[in-house]
Protein backbone atom coordinates (compact mmCIF):
# COMPACT_ATOMS: atom_id res chain seq x y z
CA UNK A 1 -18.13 36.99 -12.27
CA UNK A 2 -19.19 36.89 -8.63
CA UNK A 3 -18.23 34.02 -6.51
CA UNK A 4 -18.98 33.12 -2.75
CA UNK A 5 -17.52 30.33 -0.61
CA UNK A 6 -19.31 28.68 2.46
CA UNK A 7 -17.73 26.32 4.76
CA UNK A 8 -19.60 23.53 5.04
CA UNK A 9 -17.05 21.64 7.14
CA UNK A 10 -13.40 21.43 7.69
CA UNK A 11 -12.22 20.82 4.12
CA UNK A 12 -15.51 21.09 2.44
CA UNK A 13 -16.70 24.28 1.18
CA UNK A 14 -19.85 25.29 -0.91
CA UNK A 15 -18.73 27.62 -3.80
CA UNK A 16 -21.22 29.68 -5.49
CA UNK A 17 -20.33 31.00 -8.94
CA UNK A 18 -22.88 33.47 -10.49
CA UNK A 19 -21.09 34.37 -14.31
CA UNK A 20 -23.13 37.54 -15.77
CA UNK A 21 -25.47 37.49 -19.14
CA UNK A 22 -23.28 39.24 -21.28
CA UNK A 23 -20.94 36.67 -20.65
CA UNK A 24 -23.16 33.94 -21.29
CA UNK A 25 -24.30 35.26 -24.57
CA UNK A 26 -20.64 35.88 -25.90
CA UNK A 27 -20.42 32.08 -25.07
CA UNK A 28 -23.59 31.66 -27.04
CA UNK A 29 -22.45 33.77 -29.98
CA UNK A 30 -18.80 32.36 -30.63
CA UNK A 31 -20.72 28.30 -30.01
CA UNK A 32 -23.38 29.59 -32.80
CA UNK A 33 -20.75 30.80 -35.05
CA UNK A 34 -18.65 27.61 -35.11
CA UNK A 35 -22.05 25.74 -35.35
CA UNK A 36 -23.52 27.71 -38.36
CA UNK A 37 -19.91 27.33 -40.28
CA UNK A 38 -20.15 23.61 -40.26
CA UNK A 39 -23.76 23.04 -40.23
CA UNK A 40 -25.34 21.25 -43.10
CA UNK A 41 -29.07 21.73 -43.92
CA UNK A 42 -31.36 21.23 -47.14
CA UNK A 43 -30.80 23.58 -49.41
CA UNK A 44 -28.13 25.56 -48.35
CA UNK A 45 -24.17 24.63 -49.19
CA UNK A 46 -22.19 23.62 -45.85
CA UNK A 47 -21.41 26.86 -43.86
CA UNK A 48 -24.04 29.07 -45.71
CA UNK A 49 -26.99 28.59 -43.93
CA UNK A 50 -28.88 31.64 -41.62
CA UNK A 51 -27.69 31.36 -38.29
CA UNK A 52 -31.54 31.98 -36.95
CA UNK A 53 -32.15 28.67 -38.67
CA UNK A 54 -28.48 26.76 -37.15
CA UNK A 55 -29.49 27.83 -33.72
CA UNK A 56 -33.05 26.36 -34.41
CA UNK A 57 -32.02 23.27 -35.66
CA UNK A 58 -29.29 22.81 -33.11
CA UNK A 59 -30.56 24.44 -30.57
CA UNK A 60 -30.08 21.54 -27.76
CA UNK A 61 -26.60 21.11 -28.41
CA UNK A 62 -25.50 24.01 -28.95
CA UNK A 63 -26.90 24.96 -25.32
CA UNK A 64 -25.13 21.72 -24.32
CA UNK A 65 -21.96 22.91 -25.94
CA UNK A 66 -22.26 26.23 -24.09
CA UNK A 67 -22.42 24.85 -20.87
CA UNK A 68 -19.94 22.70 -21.30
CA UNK A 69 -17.30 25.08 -21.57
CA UNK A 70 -18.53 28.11 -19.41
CA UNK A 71 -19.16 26.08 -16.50
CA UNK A 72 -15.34 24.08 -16.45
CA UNK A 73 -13.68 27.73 -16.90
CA UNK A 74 -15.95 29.60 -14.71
CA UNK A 75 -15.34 27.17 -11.89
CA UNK A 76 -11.45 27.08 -12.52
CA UNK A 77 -11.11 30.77 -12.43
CA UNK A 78 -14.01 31.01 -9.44
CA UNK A 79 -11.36 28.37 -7.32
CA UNK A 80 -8.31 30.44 -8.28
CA UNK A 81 -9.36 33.36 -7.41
CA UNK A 82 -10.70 32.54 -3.99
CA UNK A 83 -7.23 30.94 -3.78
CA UNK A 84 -8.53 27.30 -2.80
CA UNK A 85 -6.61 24.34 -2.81
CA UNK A 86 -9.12 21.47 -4.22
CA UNK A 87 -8.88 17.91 -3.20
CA UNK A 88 -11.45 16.47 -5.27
CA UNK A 89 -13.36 16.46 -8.14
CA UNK A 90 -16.71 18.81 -7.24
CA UNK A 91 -20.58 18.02 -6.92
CA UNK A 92 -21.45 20.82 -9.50
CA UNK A 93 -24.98 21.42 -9.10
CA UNK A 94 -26.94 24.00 -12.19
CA UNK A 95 -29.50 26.76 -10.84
CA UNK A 96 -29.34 28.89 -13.70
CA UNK A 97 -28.22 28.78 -17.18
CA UNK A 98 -30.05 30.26 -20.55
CA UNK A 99 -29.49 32.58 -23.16
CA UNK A 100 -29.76 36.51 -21.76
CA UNK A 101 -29.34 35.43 -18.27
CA UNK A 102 -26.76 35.08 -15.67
CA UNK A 103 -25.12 31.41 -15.18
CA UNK A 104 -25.34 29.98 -11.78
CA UNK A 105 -24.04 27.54 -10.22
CA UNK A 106 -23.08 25.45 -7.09
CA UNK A 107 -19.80 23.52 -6.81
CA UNK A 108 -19.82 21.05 -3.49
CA UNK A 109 -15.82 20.51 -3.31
CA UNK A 110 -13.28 19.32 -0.57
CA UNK A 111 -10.22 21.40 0.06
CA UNK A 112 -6.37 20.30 1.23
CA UNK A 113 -6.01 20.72 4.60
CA UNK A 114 -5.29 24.04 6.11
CA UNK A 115 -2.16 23.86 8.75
CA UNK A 116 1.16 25.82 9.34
CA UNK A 117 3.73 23.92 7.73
CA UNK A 118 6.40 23.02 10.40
CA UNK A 119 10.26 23.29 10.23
CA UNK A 120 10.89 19.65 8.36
CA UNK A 121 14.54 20.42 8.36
CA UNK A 122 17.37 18.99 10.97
CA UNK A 123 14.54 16.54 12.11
CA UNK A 124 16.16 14.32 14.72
CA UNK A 125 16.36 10.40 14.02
CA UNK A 126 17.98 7.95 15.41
CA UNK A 127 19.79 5.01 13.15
CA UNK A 128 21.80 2.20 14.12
CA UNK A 129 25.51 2.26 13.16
CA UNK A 130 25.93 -1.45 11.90
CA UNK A 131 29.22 -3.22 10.42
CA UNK A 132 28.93 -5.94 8.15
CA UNK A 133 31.87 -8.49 10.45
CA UNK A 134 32.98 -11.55 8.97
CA UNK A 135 31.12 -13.54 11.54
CA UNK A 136 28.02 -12.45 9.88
CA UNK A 137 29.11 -13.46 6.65
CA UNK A 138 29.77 -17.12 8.56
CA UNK A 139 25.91 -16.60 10.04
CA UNK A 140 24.59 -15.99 6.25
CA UNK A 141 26.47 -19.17 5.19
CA UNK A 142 25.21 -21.03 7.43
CA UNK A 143 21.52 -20.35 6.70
CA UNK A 144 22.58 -20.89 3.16
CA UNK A 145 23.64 -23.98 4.14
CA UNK A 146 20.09 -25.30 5.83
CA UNK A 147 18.23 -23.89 2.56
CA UNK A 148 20.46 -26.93 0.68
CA UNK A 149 20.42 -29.13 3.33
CA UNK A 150 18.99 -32.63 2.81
CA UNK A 151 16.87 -34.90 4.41
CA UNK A 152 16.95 -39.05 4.79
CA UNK A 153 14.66 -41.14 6.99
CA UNK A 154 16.07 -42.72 9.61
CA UNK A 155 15.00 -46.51 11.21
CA UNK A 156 15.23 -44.97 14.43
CA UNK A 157 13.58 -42.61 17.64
CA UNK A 158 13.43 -39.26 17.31
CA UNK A 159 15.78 -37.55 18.75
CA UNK A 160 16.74 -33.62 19.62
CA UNK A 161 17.54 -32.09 16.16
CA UNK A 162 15.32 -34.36 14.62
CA UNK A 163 13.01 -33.57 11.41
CA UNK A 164 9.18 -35.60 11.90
CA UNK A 165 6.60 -35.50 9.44
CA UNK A 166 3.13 -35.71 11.16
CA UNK A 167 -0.22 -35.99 11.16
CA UNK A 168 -2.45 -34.51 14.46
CA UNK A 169 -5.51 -33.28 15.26
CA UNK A 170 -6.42 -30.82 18.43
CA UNK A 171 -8.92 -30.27 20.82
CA UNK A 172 -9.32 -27.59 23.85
CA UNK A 173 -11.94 -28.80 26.39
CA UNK A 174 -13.07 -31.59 24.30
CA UNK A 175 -13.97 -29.68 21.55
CA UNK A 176 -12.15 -29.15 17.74
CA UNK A 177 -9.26 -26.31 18.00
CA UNK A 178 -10.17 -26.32 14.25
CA UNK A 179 -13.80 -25.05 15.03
CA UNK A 180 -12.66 -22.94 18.20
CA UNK A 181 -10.45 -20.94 15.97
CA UNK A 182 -10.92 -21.89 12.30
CA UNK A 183 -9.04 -18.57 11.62
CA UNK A 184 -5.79 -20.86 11.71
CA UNK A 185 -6.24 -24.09 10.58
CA UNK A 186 -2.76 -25.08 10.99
CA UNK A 187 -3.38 -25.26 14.63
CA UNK A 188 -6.17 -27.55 14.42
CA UNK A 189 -5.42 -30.66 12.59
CA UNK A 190 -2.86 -30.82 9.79
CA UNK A 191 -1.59 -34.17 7.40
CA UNK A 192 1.94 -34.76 6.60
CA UNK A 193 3.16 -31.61 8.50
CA UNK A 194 7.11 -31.22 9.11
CA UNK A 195 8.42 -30.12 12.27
CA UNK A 196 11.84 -29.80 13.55
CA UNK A 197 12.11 -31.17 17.25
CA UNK A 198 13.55 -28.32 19.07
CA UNK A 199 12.31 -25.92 21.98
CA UNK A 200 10.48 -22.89 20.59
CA UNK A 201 8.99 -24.68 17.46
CA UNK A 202 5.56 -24.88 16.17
CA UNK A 203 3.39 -24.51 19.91
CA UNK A 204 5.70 -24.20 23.31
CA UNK A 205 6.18 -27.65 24.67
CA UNK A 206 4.78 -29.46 21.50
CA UNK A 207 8.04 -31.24 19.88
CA UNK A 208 9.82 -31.98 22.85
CA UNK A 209 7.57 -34.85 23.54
CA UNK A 210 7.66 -36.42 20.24
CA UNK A 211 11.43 -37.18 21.30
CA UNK A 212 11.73 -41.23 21.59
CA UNK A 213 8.94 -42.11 19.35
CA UNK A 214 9.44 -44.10 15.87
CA UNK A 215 7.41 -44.01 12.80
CA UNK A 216 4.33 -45.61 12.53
CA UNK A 217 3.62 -44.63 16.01
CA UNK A 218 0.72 -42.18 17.86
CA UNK A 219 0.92 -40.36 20.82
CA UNK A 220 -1.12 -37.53 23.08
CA UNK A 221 0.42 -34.55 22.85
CA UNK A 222 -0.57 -31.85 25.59
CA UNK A 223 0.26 -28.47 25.43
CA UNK A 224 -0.25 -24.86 27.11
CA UNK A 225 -1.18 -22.26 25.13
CA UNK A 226 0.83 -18.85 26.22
CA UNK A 227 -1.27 -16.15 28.04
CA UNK A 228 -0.01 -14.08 25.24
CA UNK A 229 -0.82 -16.55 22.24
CA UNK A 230 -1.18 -14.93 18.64
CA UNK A 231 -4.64 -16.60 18.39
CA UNK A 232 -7.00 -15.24 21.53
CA UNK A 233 -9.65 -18.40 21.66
CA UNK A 234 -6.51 -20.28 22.76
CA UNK A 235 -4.56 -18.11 24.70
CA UNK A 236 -3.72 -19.24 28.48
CA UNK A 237 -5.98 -23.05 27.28
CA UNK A 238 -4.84 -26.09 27.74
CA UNK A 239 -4.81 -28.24 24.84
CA UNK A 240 -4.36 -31.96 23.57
CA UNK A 241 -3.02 -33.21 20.30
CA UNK A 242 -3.20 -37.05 18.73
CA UNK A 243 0.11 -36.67 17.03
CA UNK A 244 0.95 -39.60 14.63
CA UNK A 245 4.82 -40.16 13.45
CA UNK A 246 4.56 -40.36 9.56
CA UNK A 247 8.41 -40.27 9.30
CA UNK A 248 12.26 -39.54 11.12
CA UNK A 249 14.38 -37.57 8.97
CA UNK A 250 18.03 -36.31 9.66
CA UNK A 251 18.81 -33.52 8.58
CA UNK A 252 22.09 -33.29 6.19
CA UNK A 253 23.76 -30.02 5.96
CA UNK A 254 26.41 -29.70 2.92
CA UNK A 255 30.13 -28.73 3.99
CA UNK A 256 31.20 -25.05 2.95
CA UNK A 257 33.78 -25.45 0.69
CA UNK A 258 34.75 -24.41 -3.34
CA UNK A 259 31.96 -27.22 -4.39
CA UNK A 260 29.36 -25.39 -2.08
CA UNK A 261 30.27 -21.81 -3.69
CA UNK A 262 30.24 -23.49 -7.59
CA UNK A 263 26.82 -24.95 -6.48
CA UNK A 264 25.47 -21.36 -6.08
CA UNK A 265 27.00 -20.26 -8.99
CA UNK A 266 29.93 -18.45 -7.36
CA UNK A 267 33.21 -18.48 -9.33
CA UNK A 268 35.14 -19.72 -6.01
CA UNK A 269 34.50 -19.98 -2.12
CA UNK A 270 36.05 -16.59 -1.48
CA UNK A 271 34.23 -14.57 -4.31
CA UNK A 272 30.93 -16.27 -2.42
CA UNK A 273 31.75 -14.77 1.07
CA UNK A 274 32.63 -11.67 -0.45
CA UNK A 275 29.02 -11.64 -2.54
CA UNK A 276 27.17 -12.38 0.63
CA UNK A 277 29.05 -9.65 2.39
CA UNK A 278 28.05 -7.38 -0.30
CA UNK A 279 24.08 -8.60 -0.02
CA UNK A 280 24.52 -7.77 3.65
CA UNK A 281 25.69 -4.63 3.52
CA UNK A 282 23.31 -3.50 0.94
CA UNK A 283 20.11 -4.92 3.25
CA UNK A 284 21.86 -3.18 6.27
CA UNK A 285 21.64 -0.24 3.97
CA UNK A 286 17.62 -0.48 2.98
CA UNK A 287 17.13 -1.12 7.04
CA UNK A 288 18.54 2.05 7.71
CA UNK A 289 17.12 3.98 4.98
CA UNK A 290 13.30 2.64 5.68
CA UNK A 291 14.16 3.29 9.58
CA UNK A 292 14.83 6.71 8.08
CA UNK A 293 11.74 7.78 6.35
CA UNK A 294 9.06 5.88 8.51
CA UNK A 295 11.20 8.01 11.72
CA UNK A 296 10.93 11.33 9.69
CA UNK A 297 7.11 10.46 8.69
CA UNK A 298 6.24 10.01 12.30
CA UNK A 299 8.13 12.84 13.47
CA UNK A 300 5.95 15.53 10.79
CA UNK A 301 2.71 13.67 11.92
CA UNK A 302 3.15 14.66 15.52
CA UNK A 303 4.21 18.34 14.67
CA UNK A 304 0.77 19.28 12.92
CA UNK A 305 -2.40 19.31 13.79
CA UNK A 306 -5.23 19.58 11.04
CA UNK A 307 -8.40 18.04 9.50
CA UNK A 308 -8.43 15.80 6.60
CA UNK A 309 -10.88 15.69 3.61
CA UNK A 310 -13.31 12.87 4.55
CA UNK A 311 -13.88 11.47 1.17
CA UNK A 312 -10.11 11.50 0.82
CA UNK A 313 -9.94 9.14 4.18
CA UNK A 314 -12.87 7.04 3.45
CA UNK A 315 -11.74 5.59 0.37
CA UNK A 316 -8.38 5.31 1.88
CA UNK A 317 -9.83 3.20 4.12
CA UNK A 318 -11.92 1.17 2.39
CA UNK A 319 -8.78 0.33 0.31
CA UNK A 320 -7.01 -0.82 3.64
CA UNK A 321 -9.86 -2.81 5.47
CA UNK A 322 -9.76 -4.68 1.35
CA UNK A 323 -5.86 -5.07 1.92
CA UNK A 324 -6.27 -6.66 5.43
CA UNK A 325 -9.12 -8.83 4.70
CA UNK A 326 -7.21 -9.96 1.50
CA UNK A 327 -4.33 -11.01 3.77
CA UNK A 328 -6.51 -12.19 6.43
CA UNK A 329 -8.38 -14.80 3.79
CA UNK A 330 -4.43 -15.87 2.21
CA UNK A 331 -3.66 -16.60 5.42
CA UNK A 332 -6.60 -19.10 5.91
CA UNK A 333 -8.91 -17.11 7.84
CA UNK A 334 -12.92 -17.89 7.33
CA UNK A 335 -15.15 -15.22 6.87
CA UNK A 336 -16.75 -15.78 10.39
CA UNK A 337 -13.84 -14.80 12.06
CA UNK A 338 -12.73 -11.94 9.72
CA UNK A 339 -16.53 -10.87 10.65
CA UNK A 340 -16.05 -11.07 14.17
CA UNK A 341 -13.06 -9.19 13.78
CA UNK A 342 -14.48 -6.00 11.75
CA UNK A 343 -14.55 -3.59 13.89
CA UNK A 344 -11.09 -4.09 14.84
CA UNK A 345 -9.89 -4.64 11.15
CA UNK A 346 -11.72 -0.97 10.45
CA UNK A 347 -10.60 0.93 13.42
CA UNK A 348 -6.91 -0.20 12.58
CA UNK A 349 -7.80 0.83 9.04
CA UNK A 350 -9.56 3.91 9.52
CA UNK A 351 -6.12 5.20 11.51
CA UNK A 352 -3.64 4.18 8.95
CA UNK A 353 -5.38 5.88 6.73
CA UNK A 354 -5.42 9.10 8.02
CA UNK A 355 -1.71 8.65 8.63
CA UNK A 356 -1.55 8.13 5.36
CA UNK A 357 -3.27 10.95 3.96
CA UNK A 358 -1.88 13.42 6.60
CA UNK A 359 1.79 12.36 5.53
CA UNK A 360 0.62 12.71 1.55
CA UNK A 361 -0.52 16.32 2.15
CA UNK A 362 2.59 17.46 4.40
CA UNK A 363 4.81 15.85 1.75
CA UNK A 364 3.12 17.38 -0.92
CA UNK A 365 3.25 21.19 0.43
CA UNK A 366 7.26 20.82 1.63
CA UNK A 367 7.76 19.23 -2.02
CA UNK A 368 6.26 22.72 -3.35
CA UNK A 369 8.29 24.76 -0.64
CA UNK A 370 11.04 23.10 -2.13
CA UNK A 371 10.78 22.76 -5.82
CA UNK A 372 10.69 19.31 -6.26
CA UNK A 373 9.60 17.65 -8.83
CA UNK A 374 9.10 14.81 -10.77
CA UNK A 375 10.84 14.75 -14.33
CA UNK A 376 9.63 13.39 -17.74
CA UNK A 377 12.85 11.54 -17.97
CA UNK A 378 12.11 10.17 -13.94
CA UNK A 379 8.91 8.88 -15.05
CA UNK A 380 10.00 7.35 -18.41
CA UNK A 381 12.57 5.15 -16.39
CA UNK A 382 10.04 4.18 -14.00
CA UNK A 383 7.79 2.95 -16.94
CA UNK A 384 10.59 1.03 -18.48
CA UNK A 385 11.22 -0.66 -14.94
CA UNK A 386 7.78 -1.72 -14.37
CA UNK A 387 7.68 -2.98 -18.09
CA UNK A 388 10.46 -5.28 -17.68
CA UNK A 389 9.72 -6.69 -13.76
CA UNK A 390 6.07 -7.41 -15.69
CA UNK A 391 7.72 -8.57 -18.69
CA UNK A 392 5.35 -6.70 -21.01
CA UNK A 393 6.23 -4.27 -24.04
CA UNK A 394 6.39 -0.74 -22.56
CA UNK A 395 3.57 0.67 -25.51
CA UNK A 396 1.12 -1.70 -23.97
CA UNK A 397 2.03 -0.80 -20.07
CA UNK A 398 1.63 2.79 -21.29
CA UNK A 399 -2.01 2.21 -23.08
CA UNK A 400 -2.78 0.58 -19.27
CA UNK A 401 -1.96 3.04 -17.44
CA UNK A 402 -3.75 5.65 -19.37
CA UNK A 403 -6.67 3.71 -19.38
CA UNK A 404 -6.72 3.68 -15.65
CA UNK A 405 -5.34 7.25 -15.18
CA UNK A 406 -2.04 5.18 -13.29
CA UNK A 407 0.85 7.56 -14.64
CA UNK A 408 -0.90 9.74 -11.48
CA UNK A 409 -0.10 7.16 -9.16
CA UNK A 410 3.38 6.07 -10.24
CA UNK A 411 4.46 10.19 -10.26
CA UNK A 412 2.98 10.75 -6.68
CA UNK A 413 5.14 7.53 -5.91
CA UNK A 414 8.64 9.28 -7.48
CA UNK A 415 7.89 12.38 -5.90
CA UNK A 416 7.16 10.84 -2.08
CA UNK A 417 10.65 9.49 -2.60
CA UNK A 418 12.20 12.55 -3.67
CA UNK A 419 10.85 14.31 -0.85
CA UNK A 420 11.65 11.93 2.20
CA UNK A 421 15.47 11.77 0.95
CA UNK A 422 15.47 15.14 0.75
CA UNK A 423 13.79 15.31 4.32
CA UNK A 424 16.43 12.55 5.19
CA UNK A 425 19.77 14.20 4.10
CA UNK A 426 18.44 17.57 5.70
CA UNK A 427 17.97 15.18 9.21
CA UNK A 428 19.84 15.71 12.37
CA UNK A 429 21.13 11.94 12.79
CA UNK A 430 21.92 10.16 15.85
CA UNK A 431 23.93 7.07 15.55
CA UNK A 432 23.51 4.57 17.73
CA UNK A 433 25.49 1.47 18.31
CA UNK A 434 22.88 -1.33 18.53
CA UNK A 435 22.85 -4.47 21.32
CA UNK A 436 23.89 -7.86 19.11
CA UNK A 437 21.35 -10.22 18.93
CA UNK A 438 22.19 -13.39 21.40
């Protein structure tokens, strides 16, 4: 077999595979031989029939058959031996293929990248050293506290502190915030929209004149967008709302005591605190481990330098600029300004997914420097997880997942993991004490 490789690009090559005649005739010969043993033709018993009159008969697919093999194996050996490390599926493309001739052909593929792997041990991150205090516990009860809290209208102004249900409407310069930026609706016009009247809620400036009026009544509402506003056809505007006071609620919030803890099914007030300590310690846990990996991710992304397989990228980023404009639409966003946004949306995609693919390579050569793998056993229990959260029977996840080649996806998954703890016990980490919060 003689094989030649031209680089077509970075990570694309052109491999050209020329397998010799006596090769392609032993394929012919052992495909003819199967044929004529099963073969069934008028006159003769099944297997008996003259192999001159098999190959006549079946002449098309037995060629087809030929092929079909020689050109698979020919191309696997042709890769291994010019020691390539494929990316994708190739663009095989016949020039030559018969009985008593040479096979040629020409495989189109994309290659891993080609970089020298960098020392990925005693990588230097930084994580916060946090404590779980007892006044923390006191801050998580008291947000547990608002989520039960209850509301009653009140026959009175509003007043700092104060709940109001509203209805407004907006305009900047006399014309509709909702058509200046119908990307957020909210911000335009809403009915029966609750607000709590304190500084720093809903728009700066906005609730702090509602203070002193009762229900039933309307008032103009103006406001200054920030320089730095979220949405940029508002920012640094001046804007005026007609605000009318549906209702005045007061907000009720329920005493922490053994009632409160029975309410959320804890067996007394002190087994609660002690839960909620345990929830907090176990997020301050996740924080640091995700601070972890996305630190040692970013840290192997600036040590190498390489090219990337474009096809690899593209649909990468097709898959993001999908996920954004997914997000973009829950969110209430029209297509006009998702349109107007597209280059944006694409350039932010078209980066994240190189990261992406960058990181999946560099993982993927220090998990084979390393010998990790991903175990039968590993990817049984992962099965078994997903089949419960989607409350299926795990034979029919399984039958999915073939169908839609996903047990690839779900082992690439386990084996990312594997790799960045490995990456993360083998760190050099800096603790840092971190500023409280005011």
């Amino acid at each position: 077999m003689n094989v030649t490789v031209e680089n077509l690009a970075p990570c694309r090559k052109l491999l050209r595979v020329e397998v010799d005649a006596p090769a392609v005739d032993a394929a012919f010969t052992a495909v003819e031989q199967e044929y004529q043993k099963a073969a069934k033709l008028p006159g003769f018993r099944p297997g008996k029939a003259p192999r001159a009159m098999v190959v006549k008969a079946y002449s098309q697919d037995i060629e087809k058959e030929v092929k079909r093999r020689l050109i698979p194996d020919s191309y696997k050996k042709a890769v291994a031996e010019q020691k390539l490390r494929v990316a994708t599926y190739p663009d095989i493309e016949e020039i030559q293929f018969g009985r008593g001739q040479a096979l040629q052909f020409a495989a189109t593929l994309e290659t891993e990248p080609e970089f020298e792997m960098p020392d990925y041990k005693q990588l230097p991150i930084k994580l916060p050293s946090i404590t779980v205090t007892d006044e923390d516990v006191t801050k998580a009860l008291e947000a547990l506290r608002v989520q039960r809290a209850s509301y009653a209208d009140v026959p009175r102004a509003v007043q700092p502190g104060d709940f109001v249900v509203i209805n407004y409407t907006g305009t900047c310069d006399g014309k509709p915030i909702a058509e200046l930026a119908p990307e957020t609706r909210g911000l335009g016009e809403h009915k029966n929209f609750w607000v709590n009247v304190q500084a720093g809620q809903f728009i700066p400036g906005f609730t702090e004149q509602l203070v002193g009026a009762e229900a039933g009544s309307k008032r103009t509402v103006g406001v200054d967008f920030p320089a730095d506003f979220m949405t940029p056809a508002l920012a640094g505007r001046k804007a005026s709302y007609e605000v009318e006071i549906v209702q005045v609620k007061e907000r009720h919030l329920p005493d922490v005591n053994e009632a409160f803890a029975k309410a959320l099914e804890a067996e007394s007030l002190e087994a609660l605190r002690a839960g909620v300590k345990h929830d907090l310690e176990n997020e301050v846990k996740f924080q640091r481990e995700r601070s972890a990996k996305d630190q040692i991710v970013r840290e192997l992304l600036a040590r190498v330098k390489c090219e990337l397989p474009e096809s690899i990228v593209n649909t990468e980023t097709r898959s993001a600029v999908y996920n954004i404009v997914q997000e973009q639409t829950k969110r209430g966003a029209s297509r006009e300004s998702i349109e107007a946004q597209k280059d944006q949306i694409f350039g932010f995609a078209a980066a994240s997914a190189k990261e992406r693919v960058k990181a999946s390579f560099l993982l993927g050569r220090i998990a084979e420097a390393e010998n990790i793998r991903v175990e039968q056993s590993e990817l049984s229990q992962r099965v078994m997880i997903m089949a419960a959260q989607y409350q299926m029977p795990v034979q029919k996840l399984v039958k999915q997942l073939d169908e839609r080649n996903g047990f690839g996806e779900i082992q690439e998954q386990i084996l990312t993991a594997k790799v960045l703890n490995f990456l993360v016990e083998n760190a050099k980490v800096e603790e840092f004490v971190p500023e409280k919060k005011a």
